[in-house]
N, C-alpha and C. Protein backbone atom coordinates (compact mmCIF):
# COMPACT_ATOMS: atom_id res chain seq x y z
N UNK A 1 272.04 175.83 4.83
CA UNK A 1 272.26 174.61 5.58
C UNK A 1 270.92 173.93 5.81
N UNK A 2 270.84 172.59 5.90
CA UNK A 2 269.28 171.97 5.83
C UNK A 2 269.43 170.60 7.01
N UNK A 3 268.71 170.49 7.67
CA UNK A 3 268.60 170.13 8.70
C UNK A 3 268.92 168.16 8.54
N UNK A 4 269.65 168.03 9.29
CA UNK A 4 270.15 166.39 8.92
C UNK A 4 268.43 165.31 8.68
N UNK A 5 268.18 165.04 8.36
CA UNK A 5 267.68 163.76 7.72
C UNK A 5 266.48 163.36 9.24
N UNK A 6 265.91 163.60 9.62
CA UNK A 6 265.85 162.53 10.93
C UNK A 6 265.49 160.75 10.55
N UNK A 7 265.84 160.65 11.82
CA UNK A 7 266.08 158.78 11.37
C UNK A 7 264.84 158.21 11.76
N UNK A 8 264.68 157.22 11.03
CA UNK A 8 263.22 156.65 10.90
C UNK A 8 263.32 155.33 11.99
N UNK A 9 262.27 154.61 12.42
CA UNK A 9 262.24 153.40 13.49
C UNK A 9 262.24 152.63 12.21
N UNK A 10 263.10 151.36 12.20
CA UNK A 10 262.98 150.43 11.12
C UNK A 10 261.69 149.76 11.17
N UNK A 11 261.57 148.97 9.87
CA UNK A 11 260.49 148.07 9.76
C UNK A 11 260.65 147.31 10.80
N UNK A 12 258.98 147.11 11.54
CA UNK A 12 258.99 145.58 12.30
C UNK A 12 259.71 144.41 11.85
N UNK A 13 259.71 143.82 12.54
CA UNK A 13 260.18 141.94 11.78
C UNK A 13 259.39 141.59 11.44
N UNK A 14 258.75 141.04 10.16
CA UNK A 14 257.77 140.67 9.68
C UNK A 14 257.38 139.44 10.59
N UNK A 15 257.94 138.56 10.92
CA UNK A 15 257.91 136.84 12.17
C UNK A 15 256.93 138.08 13.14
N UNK A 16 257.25 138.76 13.73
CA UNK A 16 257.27 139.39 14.81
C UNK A 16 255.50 140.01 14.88
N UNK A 17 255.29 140.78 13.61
CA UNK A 17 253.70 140.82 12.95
C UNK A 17 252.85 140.15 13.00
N UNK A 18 253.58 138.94 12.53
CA UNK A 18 252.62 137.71 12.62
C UNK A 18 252.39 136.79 13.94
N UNK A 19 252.91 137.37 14.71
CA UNK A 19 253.06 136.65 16.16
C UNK A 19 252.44 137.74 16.43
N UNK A 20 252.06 138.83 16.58
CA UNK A 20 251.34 139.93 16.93
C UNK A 20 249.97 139.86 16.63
N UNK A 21 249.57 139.31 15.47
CA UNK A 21 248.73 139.13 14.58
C UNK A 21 247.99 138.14 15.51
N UNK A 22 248.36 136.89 15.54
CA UNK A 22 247.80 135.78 16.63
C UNK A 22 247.56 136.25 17.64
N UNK A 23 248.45 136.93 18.37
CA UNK A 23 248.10 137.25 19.68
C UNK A 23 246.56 137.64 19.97
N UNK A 24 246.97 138.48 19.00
CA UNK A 24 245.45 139.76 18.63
C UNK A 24 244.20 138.83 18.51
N UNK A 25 244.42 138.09 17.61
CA UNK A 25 243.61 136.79 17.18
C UNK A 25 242.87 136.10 18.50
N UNK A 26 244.09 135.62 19.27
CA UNK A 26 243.84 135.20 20.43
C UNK A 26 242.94 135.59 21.08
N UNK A 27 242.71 136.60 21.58
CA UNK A 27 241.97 137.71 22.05
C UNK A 27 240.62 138.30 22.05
N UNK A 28 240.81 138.42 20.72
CA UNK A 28 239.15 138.29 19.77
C UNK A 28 238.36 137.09 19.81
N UNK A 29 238.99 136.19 19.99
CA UNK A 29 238.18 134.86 19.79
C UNK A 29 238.28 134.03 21.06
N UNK A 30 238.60 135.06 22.30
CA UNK A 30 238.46 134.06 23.69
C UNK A 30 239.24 132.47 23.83
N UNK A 31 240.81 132.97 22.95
CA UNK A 31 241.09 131.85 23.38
C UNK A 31 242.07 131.73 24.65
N UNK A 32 241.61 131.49 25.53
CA UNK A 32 242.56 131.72 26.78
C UNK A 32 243.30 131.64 27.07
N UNK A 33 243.51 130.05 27.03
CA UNK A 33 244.61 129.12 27.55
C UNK A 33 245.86 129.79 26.87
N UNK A 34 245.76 129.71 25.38
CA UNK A 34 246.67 130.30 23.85
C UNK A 34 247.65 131.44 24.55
N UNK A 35 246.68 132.57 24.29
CA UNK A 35 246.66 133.91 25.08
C UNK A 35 247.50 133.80 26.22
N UNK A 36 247.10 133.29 27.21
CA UNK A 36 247.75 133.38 28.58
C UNK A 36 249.05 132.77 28.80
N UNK A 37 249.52 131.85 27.58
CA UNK A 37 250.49 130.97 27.39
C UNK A 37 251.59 131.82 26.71
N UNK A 38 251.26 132.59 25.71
CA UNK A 38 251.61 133.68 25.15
C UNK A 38 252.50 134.63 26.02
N UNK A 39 251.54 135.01 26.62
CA UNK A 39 251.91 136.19 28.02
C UNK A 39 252.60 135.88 28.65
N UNK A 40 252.51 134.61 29.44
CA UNK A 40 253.56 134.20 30.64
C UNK A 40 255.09 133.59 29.95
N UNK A 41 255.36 133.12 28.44
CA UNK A 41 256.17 133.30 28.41
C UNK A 41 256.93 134.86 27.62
N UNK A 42 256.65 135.97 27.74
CA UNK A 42 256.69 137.15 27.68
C UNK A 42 255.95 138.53 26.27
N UNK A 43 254.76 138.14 25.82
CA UNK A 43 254.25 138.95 25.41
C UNK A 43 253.79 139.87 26.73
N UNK A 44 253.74 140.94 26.27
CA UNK A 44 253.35 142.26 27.38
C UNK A 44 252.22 141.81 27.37
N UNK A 45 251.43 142.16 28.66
CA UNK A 45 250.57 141.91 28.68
C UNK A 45 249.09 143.31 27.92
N UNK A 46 249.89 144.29 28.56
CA UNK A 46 249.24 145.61 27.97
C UNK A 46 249.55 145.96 26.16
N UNK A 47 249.85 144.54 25.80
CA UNK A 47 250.19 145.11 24.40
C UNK A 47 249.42 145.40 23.31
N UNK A 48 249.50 146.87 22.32
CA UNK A 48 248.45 147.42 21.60
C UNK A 48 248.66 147.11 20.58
N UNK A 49 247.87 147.48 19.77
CA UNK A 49 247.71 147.53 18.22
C UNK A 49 247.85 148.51 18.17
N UNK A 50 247.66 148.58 16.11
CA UNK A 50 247.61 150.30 15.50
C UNK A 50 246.65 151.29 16.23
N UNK A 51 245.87 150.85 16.51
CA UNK A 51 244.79 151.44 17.16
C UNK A 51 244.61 152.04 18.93
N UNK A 52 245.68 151.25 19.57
CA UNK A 52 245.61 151.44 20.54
C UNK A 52 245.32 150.27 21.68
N UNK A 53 244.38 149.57 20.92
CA UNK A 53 243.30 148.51 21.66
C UNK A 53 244.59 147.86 22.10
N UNK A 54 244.12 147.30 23.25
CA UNK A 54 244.81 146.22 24.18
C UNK A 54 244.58 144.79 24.43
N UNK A 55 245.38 144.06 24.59
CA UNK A 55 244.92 142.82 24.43
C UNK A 55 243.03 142.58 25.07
N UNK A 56 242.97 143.71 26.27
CA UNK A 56 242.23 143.33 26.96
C UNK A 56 240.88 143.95 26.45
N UNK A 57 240.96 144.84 25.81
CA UNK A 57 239.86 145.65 24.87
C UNK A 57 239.58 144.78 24.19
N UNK A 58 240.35 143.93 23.21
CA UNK A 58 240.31 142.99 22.40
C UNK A 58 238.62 141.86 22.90
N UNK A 59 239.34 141.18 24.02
CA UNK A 59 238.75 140.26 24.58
C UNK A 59 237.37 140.73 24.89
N UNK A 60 237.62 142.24 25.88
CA UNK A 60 236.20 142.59 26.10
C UNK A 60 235.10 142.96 25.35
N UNK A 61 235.53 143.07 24.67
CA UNK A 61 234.61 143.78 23.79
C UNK A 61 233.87 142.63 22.73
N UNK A 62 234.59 141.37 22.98
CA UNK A 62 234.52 140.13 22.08
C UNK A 62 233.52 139.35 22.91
N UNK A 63 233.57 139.93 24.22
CA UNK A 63 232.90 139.43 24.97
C UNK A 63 233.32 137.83 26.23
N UNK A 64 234.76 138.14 26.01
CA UNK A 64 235.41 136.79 26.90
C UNK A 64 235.94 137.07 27.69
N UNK A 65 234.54 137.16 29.23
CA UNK A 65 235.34 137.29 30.33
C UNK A 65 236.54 136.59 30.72
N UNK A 66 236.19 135.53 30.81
CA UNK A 66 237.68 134.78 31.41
C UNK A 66 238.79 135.05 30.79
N UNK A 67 239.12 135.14 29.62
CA UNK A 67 240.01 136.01 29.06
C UNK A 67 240.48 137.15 29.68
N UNK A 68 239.60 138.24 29.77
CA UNK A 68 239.78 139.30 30.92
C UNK A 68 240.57 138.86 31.83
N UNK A 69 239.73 138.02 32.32
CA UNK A 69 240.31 137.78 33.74
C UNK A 69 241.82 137.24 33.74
N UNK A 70 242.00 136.51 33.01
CA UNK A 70 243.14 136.03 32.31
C UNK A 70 244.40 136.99 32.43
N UNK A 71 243.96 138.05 31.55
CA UNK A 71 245.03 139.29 31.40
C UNK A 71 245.26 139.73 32.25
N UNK A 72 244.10 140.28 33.43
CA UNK A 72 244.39 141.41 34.46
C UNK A 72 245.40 140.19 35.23
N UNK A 73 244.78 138.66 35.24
CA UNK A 73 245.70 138.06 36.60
C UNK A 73 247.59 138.36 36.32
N UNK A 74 247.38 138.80 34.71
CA UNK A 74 248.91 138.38 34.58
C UNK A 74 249.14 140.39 33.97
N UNK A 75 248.53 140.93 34.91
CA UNK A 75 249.05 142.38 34.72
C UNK A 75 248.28 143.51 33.91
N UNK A 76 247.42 143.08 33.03
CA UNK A 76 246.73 143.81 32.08
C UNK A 76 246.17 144.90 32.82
N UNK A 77 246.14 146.36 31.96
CA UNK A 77 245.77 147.44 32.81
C UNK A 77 244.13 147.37 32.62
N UNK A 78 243.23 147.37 33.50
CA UNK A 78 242.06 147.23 33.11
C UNK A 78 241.20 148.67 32.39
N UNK A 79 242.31 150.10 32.69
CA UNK A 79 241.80 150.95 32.50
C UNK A 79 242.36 152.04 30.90
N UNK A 80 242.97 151.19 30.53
CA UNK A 80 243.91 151.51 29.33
C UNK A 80 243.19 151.85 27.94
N UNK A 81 243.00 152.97 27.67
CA UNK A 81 242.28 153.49 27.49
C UNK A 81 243.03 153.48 25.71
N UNK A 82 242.11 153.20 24.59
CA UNK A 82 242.70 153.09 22.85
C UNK A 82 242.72 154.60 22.78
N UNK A 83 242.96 154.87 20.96
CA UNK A 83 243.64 155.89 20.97
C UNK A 83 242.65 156.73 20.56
N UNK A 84 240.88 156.35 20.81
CA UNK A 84 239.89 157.06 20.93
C UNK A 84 239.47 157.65 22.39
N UNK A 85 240.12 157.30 22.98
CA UNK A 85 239.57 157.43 24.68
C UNK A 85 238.73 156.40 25.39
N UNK A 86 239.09 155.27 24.58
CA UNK A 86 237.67 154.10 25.32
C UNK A 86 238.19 153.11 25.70
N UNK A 87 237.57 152.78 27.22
CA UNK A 87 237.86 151.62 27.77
C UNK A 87 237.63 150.39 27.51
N UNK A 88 238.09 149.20 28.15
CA UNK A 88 237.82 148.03 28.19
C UNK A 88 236.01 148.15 28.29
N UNK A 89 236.38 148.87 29.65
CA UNK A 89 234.60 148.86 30.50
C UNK A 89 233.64 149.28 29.56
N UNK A 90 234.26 150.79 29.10
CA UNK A 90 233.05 151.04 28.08
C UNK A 90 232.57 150.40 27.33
N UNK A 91 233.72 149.58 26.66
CA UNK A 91 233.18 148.41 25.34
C UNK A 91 232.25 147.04 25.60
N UNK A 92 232.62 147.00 27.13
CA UNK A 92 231.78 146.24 27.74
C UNK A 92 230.70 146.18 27.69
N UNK A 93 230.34 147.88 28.18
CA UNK A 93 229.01 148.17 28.54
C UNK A 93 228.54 148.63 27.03
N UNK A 94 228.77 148.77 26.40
CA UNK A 94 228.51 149.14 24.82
C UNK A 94 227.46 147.84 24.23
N UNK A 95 228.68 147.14 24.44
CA UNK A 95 228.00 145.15 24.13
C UNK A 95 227.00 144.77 24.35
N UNK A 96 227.22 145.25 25.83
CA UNK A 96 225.95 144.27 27.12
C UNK A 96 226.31 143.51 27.53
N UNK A 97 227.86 143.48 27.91
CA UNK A 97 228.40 142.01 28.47
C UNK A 97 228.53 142.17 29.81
N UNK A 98 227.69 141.51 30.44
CA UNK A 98 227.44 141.96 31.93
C UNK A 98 228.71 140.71 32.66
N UNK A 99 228.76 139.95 32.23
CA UNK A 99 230.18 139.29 33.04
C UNK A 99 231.24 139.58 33.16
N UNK A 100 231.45 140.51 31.61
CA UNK A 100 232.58 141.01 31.10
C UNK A 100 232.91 142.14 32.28
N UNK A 101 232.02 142.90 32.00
CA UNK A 101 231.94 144.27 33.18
C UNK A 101 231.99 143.73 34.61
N UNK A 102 231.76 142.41 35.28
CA UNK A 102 231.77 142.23 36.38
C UNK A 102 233.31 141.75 36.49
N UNK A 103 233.84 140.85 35.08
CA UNK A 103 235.53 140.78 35.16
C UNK A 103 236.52 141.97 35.83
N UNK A 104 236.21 143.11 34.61
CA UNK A 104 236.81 144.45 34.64
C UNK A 104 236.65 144.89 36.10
N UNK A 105 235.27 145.13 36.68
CA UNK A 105 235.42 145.57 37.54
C UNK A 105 236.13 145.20 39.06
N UNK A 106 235.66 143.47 38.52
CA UNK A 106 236.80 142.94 40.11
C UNK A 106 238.09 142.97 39.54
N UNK A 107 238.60 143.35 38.40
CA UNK A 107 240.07 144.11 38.21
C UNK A 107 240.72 144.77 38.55
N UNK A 108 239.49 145.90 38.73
CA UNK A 108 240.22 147.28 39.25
C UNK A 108 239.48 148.31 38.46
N UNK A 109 238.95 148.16 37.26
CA UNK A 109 238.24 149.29 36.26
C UNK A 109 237.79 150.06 36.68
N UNK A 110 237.63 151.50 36.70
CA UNK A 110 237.14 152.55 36.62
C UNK A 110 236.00 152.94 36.02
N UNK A 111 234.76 153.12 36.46
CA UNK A 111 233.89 153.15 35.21
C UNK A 111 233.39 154.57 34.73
N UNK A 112 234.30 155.59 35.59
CA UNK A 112 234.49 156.87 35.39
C UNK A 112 235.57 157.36 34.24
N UNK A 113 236.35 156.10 34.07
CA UNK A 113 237.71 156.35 33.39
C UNK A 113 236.84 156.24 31.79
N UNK A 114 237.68 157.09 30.72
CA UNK A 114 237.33 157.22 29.09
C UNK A 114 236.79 158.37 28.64
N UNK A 115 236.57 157.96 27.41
CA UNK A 115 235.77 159.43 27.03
C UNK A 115 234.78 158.36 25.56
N UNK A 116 233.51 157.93 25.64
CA UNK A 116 232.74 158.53 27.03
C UNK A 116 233.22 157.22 28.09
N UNK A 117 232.60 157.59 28.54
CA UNK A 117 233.22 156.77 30.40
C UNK A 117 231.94 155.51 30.14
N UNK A 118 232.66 154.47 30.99
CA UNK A 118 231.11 153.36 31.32
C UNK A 118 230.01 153.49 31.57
N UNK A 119 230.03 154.53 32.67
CA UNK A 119 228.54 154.89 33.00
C UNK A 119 227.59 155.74 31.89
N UNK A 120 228.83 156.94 31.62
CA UNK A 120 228.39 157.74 30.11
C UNK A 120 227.71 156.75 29.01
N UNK A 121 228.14 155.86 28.91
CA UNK A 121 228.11 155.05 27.68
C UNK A 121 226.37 153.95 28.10
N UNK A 122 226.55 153.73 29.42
CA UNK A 122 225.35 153.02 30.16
C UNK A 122 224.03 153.82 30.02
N UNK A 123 224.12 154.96 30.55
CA UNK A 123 222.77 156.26 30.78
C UNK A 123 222.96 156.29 29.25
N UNK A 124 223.70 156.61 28.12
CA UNK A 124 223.18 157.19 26.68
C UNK A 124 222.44 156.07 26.01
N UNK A 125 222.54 154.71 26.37
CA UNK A 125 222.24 153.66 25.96
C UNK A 125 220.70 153.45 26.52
N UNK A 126 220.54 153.73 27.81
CA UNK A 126 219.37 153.24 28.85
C UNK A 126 219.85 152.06 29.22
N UNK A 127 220.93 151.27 29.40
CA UNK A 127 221.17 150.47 30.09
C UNK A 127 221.37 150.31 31.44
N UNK A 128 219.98 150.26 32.39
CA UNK A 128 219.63 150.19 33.39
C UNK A 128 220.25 149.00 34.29
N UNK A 129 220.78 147.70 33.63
CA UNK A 129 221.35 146.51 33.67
C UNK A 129 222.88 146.95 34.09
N UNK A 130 223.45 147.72 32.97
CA UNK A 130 225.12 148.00 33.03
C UNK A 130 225.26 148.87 34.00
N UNK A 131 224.16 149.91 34.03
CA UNK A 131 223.92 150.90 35.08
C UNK A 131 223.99 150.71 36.75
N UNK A 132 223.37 149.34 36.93
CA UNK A 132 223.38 148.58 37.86
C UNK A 132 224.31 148.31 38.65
N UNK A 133 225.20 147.39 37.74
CA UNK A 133 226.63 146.78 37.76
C UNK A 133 227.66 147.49 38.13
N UNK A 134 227.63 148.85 37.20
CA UNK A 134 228.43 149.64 37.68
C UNK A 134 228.81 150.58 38.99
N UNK A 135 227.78 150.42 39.46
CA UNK A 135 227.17 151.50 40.91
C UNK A 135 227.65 150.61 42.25
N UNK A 136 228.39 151.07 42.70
CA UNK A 136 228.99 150.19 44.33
C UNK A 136 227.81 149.95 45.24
């Protein structure tokens, strides 16, 4: 006897990819208004890629605070971690985007949260600046 078949998740909608695709787009390239227009009429706001990354990883790491800010106002988890263990914050502090990191953090970010964590990522760097920022 051999075990039934298991059933597979169908293909995406290809429309659906490509609206995914923009979003993503959106994101990377700080476009806000786009993005946030997107969201409020119902893209998730925490929504990932293959990778994990989140809209808001996207942005941060692109370096567009207001974007950030954008997401968290409409729900984005600031601490949502891709499918390496890395934060928004970390990617922040990776960059050197010191606005970015001041977004995240009046979010809610954690700069303990990841693997490595913000601060981890600040001290291996010598970023005495991100180091700063991060410290209450």
């Amino acid at each position: 006897m051999t075990d039934p078949k298991p059933e597979t998740e169908p293909d995406p909608d290809p429309e659906l990819l490509e609206l995914w695709a923009k979003v993503f787009g959106f994101a990377r390239a700080g476009r806000t208004e786009e993005l946030a227009a997107y969201v409020d009429a119902g893209i998730q706001a925490n929504l990932t890629n293959d990778r994990g990354d989140t809209l808001v990883m996207l942005a941060a790491y692109h370096g567009h605070a207001d974007t950030v800010t954008a997401l968290l106002e409409r729900g984005a988890d600031p601490n949502r971690a891709n499918d390496r263990g890395q934060t928004p914050l970390a990617g922040a502090v990776f960059k050197a985007e010191p606005e970015v990191v001041k977004a995240l953090l009046a979010g809610g970010a954690d700069p303990a949260a990841g693997q490595p964590s913000a601060l981890e990522t600040a001290r291996l760097f010598g970023n005495d600046e991100m180091l700063t920022l991060l410290r209450p």
